[in-house]
Protein backbone atom coordinates (compact mmCIF):
# COMPACT_ATOMS: atom_id res chain seq x y z
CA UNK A 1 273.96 -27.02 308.02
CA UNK A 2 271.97 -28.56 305.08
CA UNK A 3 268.27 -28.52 305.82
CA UNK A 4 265.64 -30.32 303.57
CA UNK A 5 262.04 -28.62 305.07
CA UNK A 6 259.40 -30.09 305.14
CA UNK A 7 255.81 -27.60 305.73
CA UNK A 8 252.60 -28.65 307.32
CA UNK A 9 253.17 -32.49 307.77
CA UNK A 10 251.15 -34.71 309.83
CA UNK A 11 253.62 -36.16 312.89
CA UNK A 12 252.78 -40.33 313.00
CA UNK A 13 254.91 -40.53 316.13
CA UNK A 14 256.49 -39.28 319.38
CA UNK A 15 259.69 -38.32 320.30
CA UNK A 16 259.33 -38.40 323.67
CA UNK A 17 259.45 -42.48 323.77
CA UNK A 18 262.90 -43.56 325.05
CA UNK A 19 264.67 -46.03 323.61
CA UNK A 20 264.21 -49.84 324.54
CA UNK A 21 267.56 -51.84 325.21
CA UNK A 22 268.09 -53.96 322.12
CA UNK A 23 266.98 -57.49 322.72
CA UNK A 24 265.10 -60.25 320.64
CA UNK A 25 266.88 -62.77 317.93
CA UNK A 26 269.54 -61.92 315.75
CA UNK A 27 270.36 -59.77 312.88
CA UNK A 28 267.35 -60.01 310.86
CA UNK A 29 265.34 -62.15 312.74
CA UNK A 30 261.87 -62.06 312.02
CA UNK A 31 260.79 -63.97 315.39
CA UNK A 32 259.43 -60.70 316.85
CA UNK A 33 256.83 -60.70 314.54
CA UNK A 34 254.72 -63.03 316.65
CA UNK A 35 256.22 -61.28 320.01
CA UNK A 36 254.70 -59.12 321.60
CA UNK A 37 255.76 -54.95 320.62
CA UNK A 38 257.20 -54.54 323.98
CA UNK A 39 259.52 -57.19 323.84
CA UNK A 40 261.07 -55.85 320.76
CA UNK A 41 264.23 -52.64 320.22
CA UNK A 42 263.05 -49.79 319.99
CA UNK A 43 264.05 -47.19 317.26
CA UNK A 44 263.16 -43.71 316.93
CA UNK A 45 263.75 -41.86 313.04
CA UNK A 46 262.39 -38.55 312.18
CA UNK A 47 261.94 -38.27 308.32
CA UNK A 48 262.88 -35.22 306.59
CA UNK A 49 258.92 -34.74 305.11
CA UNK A 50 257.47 -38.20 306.12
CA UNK A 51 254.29 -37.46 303.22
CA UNK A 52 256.34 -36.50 300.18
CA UNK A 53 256.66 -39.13 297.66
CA UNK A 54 260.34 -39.12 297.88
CA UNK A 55 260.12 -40.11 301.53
CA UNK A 56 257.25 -42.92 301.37
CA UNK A 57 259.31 -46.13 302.03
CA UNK A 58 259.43 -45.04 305.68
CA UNK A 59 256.15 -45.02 306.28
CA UNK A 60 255.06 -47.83 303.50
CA UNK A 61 257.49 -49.84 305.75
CA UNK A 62 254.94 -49.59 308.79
CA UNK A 63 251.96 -49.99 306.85
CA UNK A 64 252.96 -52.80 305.41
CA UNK A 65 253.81 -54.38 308.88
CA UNK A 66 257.16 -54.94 308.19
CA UNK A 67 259.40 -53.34 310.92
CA UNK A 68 257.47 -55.53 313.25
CA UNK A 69 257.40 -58.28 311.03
CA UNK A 70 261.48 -57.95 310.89
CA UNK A 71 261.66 -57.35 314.70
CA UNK A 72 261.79 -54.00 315.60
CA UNK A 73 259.34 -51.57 317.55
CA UNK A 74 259.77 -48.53 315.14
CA UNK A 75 258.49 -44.38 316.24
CA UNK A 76 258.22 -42.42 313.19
CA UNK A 77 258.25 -39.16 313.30
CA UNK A 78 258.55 -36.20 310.80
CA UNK A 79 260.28 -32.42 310.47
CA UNK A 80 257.86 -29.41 311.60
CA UNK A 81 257.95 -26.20 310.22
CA UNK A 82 260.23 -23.57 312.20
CA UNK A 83 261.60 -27.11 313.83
CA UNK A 84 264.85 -28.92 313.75
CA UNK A 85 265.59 -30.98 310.79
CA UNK A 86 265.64 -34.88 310.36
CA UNK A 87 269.41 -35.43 310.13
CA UNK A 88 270.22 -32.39 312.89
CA UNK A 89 267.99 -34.19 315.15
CA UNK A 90 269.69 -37.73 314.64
CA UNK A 91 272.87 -36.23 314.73
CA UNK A 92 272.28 -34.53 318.00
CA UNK A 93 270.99 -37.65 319.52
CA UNK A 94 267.16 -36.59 319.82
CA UNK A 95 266.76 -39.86 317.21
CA UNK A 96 268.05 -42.73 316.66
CA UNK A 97 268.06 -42.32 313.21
CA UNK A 98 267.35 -39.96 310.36
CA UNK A 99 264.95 -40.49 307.10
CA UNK A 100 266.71 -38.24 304.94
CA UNK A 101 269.35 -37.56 301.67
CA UNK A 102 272.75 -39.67 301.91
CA UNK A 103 274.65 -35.92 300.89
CA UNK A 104 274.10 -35.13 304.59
CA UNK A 105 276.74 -37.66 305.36
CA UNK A 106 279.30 -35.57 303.43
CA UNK A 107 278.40 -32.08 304.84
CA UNK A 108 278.22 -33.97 308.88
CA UNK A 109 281.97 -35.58 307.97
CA UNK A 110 283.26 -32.47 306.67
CA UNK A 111 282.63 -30.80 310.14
CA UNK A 112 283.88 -33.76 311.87
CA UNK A 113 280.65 -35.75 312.93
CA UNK A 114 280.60 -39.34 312.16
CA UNK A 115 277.16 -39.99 310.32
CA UNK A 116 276.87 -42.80 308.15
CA UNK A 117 274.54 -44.10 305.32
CA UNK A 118 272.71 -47.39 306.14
CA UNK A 119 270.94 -48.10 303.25
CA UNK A 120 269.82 -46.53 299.82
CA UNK A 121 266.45 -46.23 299.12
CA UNK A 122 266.28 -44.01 296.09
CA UNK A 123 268.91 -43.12 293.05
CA UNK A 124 267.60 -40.05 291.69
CA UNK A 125 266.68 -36.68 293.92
CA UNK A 126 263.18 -37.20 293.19
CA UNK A 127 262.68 -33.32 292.59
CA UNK A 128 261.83 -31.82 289.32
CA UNK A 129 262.54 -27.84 288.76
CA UNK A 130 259.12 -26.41 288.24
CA UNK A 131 258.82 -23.06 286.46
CA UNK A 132 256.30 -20.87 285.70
CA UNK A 133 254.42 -21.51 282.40
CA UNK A 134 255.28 -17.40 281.73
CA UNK A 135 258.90 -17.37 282.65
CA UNK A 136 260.87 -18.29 280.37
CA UNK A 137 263.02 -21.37 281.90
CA UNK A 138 263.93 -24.58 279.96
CA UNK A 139 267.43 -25.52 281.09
CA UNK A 140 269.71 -24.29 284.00
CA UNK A 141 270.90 -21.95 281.53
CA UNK A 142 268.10 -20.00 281.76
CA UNK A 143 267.93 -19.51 285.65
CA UNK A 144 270.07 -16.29 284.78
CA UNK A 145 268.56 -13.05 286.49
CA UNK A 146 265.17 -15.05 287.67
CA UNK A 147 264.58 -16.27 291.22
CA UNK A 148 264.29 -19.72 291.72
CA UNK A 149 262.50 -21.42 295.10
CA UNK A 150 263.97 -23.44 297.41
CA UNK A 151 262.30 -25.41 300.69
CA UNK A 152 264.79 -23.17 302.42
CA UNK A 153 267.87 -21.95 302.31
CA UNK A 154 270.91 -23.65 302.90
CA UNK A 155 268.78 -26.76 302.24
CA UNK A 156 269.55 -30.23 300.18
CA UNK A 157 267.20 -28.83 297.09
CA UNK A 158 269.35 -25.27 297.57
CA UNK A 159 272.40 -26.81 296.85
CA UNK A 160 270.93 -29.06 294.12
CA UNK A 161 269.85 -26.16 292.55
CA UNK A 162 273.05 -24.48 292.90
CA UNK A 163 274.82 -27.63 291.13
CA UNK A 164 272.45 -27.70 288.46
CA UNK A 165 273.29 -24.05 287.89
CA UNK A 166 276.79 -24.72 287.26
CA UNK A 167 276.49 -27.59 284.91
CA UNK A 168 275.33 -24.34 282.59
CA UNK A 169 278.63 -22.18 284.21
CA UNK A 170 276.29 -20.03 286.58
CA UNK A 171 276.96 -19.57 290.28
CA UNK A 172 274.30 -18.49 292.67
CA UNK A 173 275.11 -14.45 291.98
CA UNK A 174 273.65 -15.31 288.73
CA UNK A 175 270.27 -15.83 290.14
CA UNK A 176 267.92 -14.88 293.24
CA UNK A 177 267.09 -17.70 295.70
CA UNK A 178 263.80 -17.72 297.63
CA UNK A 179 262.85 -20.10 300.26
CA UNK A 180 259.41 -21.39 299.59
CA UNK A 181 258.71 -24.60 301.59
CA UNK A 182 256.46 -27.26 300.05
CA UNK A 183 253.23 -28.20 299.30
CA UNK A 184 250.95 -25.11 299.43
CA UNK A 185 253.64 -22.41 300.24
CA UNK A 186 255.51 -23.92 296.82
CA UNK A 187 252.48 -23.37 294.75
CA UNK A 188 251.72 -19.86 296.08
CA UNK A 189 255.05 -19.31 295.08
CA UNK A 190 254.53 -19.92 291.44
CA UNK A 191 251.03 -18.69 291.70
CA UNK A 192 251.72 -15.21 293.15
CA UNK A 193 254.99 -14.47 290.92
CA UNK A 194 257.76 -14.45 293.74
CA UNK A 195 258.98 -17.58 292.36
CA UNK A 196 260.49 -18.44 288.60
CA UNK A 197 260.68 -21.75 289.35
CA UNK A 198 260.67 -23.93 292.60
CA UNK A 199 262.38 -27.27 293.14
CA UNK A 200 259.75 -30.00 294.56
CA UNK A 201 258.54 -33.43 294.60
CA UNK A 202 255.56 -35.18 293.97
CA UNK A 203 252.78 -34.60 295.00
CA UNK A 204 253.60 -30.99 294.93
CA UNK A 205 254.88 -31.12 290.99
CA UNK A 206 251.40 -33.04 290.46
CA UNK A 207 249.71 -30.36 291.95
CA UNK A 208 251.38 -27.10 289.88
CA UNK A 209 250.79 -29.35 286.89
CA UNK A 210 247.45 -30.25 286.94
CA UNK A 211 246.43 -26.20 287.81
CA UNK A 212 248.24 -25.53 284.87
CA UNK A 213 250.97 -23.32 286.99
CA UNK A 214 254.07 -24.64 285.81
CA UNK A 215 255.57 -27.26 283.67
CA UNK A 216 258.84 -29.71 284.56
CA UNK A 217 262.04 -27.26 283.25
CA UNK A 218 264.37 -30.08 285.03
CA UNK A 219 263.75 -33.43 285.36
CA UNK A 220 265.45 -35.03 288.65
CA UNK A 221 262.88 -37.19 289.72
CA UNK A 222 264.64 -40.34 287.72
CA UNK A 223 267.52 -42.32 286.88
CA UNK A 224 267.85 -40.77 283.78
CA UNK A 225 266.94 -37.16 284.35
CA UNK A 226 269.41 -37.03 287.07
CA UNK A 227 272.19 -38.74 284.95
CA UNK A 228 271.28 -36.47 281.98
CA UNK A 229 271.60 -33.35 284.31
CA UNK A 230 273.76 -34.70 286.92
CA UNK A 231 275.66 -37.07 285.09
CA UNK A 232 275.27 -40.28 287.09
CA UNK A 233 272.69 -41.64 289.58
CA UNK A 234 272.32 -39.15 292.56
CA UNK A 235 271.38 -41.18 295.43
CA UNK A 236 268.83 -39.27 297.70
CA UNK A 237 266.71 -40.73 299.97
CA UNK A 238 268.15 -43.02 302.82
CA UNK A 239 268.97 -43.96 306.32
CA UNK A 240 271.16 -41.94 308.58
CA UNK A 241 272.87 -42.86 311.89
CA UNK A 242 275.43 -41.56 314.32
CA UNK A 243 278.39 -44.52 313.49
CA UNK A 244 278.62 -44.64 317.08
CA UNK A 245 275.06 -45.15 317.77
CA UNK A 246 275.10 -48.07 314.56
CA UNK A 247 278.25 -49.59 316.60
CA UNK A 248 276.00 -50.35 320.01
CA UNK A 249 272.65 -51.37 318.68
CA UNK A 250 273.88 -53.22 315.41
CA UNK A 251 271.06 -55.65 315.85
CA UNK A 252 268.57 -52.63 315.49
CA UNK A 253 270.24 -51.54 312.96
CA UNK A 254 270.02 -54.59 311.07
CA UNK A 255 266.52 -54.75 311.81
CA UNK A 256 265.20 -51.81 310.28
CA UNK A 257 267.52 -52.32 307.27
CA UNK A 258 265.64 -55.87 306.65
CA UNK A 259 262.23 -54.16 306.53
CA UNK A 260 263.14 -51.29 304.31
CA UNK A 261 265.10 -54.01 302.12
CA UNK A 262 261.72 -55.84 301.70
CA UNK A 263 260.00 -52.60 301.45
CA UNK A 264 261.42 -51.84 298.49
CA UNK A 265 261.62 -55.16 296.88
CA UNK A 266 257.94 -55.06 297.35
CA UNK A 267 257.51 -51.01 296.11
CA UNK A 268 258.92 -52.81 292.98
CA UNK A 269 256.85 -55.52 292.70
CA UNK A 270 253.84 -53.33 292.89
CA UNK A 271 252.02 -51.02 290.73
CA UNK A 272 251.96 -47.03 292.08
CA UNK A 273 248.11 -47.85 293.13
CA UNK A 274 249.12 -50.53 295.08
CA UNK A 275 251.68 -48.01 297.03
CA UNK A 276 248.70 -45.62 297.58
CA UNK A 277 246.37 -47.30 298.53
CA UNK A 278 248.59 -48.70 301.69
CA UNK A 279 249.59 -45.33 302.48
CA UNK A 280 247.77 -43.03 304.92
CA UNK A 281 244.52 -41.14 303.05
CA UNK A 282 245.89 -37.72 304.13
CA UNK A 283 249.24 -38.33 302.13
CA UNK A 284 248.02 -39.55 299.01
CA UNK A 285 244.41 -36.93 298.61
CA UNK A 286 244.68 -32.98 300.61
CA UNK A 287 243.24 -29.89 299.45
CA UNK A 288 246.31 -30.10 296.60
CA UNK A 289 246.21 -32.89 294.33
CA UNK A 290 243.40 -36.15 294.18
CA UNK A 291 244.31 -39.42 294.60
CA UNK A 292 244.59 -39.99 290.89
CA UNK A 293 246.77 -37.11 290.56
CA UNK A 294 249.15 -38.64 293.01
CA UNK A 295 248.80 -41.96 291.34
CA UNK A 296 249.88 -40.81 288.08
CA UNK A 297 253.07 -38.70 290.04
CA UNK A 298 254.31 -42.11 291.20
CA UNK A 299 254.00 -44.28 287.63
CA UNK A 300 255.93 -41.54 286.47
CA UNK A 301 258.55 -41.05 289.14
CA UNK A 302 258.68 -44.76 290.80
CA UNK A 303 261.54 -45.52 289.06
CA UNK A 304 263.73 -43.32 291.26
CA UNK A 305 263.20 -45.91 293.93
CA UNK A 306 265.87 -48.73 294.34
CA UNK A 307 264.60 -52.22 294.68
CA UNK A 308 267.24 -53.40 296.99
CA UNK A 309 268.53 -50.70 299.36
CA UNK A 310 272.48 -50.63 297.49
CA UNK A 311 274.18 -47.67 297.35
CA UNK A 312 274.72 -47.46 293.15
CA UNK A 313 278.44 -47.59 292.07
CA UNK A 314 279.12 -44.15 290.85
CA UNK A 315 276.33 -42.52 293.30
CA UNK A 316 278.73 -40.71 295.59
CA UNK A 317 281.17 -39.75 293.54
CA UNK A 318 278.79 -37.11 292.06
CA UNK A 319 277.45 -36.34 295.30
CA UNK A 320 281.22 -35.56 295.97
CA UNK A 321 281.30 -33.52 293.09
CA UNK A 322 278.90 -31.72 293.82
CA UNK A 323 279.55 -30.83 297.36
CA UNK A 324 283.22 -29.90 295.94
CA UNK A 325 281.52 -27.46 293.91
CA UNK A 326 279.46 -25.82 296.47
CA UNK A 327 282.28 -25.24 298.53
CA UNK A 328 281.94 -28.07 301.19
CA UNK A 329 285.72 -29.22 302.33
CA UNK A 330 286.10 -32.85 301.51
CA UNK A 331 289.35 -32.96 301.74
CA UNK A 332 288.89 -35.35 305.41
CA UNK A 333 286.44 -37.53 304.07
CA UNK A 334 286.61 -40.48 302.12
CA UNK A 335 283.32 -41.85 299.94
CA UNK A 336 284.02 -45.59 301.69
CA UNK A 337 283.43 -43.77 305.05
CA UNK A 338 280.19 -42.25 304.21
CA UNK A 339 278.15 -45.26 303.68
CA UNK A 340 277.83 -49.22 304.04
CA UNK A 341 276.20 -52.07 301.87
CA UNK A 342 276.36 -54.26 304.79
CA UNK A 343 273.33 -53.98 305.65
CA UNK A 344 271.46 -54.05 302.80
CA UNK A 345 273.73 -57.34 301.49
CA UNK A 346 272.25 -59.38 304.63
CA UNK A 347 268.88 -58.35 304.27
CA UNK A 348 268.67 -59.31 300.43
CA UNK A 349 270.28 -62.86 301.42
CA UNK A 350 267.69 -63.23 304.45
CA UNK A 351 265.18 -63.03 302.12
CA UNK A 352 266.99 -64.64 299.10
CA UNK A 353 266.46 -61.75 297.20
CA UNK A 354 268.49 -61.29 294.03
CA UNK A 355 270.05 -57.87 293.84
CA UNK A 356 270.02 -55.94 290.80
CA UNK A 357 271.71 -52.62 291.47
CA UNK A 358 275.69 -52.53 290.93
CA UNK A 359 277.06 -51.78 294.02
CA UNK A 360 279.30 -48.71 294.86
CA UNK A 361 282.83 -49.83 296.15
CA UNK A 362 282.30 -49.31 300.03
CA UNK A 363 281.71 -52.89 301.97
CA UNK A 364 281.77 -54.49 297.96
């Protein structure tokens, strides 16, 4: 099963709260914003690495007041080293829902589990491929013969990484694969030799860059480094649900897609300071990158961030491509099946938002 690890995380809810019958107004009703928290559904979503930068429109979303705002009672909660993963968890029932990469979706189908997407939140991976300033990598080309860090193996940045490497013909014989984690287990990596290269986010890239450790061999982290490598929009970051689950509480469901909607309409809106300075202190400034460092991450990478929660036409067809390539059988699943624009299409109209992406063909 894909993984996408995420190492010494801060949890900012339980899992042990059960789940509220679904109650309040309707489909995007904000009335529960002056209710009181009780009265409202309850949701549960563990995010696959709630403080990476790739993941922060879960938890901007609560800052900001807006799942409450939008009428829902919402428990974050985030993976834990040596623990189950986001999308496992959601798909086993332990959560309602999972904060984590729409490519799941694919790999669940393909072994007969109906998980769909909800809504998109980013269109590029978000990771960059960062390489040791001695070692000799500046395209996947050169990952030949040199051992290249993963967050784990059989993870979402493993099989990115094995993608990438075929765009330049190589399969994973042609290089060593190392599970590294994140954050400070990443940088030891690098720092220590057992790594080439590791694929990351922000802050971690932020981090190896301003220590002078490595330098960005593959750009992912946007639009256009993931189109240049990829060759289209990669959509990444999103919300996952059992289709069965999304079928009994589609009020919740509705609900949590309005705040993210607005989230990202306001992530937009707003410069990267803005975004950090709403966002808890111990995600933005740790004993691996400053505040300014993690700043100047996010002007550079915001614009893998969607402002209106539609999948991007084109999106999943190279996500198909690239699970083709890794061996996943897609031959039972269909791209229409693996997500919905629903959602996301009511929330912009609630708010009279104008959207802006161009919508893959599922649900128009």
């Amino acid at each position: 099963m894909i993984k996408h690890k995420i190492y010494a995380v801060a949890a900012t809810g339980a899992l042990a709260l059960s789940l509220a019958a679904c109650g309040g107004g309707g489909a995007g009703s904000s009335n529960g914003a002056n209710a009181g928290s009780a009265s409202l559904p309850t949701v549960k979503m563990m995010v696959g690495g709630i403080d990476k930068q790739i993941y922060l429109p879960y938890e901007l979303a609560q800052q900001l007041g807006f799942y409450k705002k939008y009428g829902v009672n919402m428990q974050l909660s985030t993976e834990q080293q040596g623990g189950v993963g986001a999308e496992d968890a959601m798909a086993s029932g332990q959560v309602d829902m999972a904060g984590a990469w729409y490519v799941h979706t694919v790999d669940f189908q393909s072994k007969g589990k109906d998980v769909i997407n909800l809504v998109q939140l980013s269109g590029a991976p978000g990771e960059r491929i960062m390489c040791g300033t001695d070692s000799g990598v500046h395209s996947p080309a050169d990952f030949k013969g040199k051992t290249m860090g993963v967050t784990d193996l059989g993870s979402g940045t493993d099989e990115l990484t094995q993608f990438v490497a075929s765009t330049a013909g190589l399969t994973k014989k042609d290089y060593h694969t190392l599970a590294v984690g994140a954050g400070a287990t990443a940088i030891a990596a690098i720092q220590r030799k057992s790594a080439d290269c590791v694929m990351t986010t922000q802050p971690t890239v932020g981090a190896l860059t301003s220590k002078k450790l490595a330098y960005t061999a593959v750009d992912l982290a946007t639009a256009d480094g993931a189109t240049k490598t990829l060759g289209g929009d990669w959509p990444a970051a999103g919300v996952l649900a059992n289709a069965s689950w999304v079928k009994s509480h589609e009020d919740a469901a509705q609900k949590v897609v309005d705040a993210l909607v607005a989230t990202m309409h306001w992530i937009n809106t707003h410069t990267a300071t803005d975004i950090a300075n709403k966002l808890p202190s111990s995600y933005v400034e740790n004993s691996t990158i400053s505040k300014d460092q993690y700043i100047a991450g996010l002007t550079t990478d915001k614009g893998q961030f969607l402002p209106d929660g539609i999948m991007p036409a084109g999106g999943p067809k190279v996500i198909f491509a690239m699970e083709k390539g890794n061996g996943v059988d897609t031959s039972k699943v269909t791209i229409a099946g693996t997500f919905t624009n629903k959602y996301a299409l009511a929330a912009n109209k609630l708010e009279g938002f104008t959207t802006t992406t161009t919508p893959a063909g599922a649900d128009g």
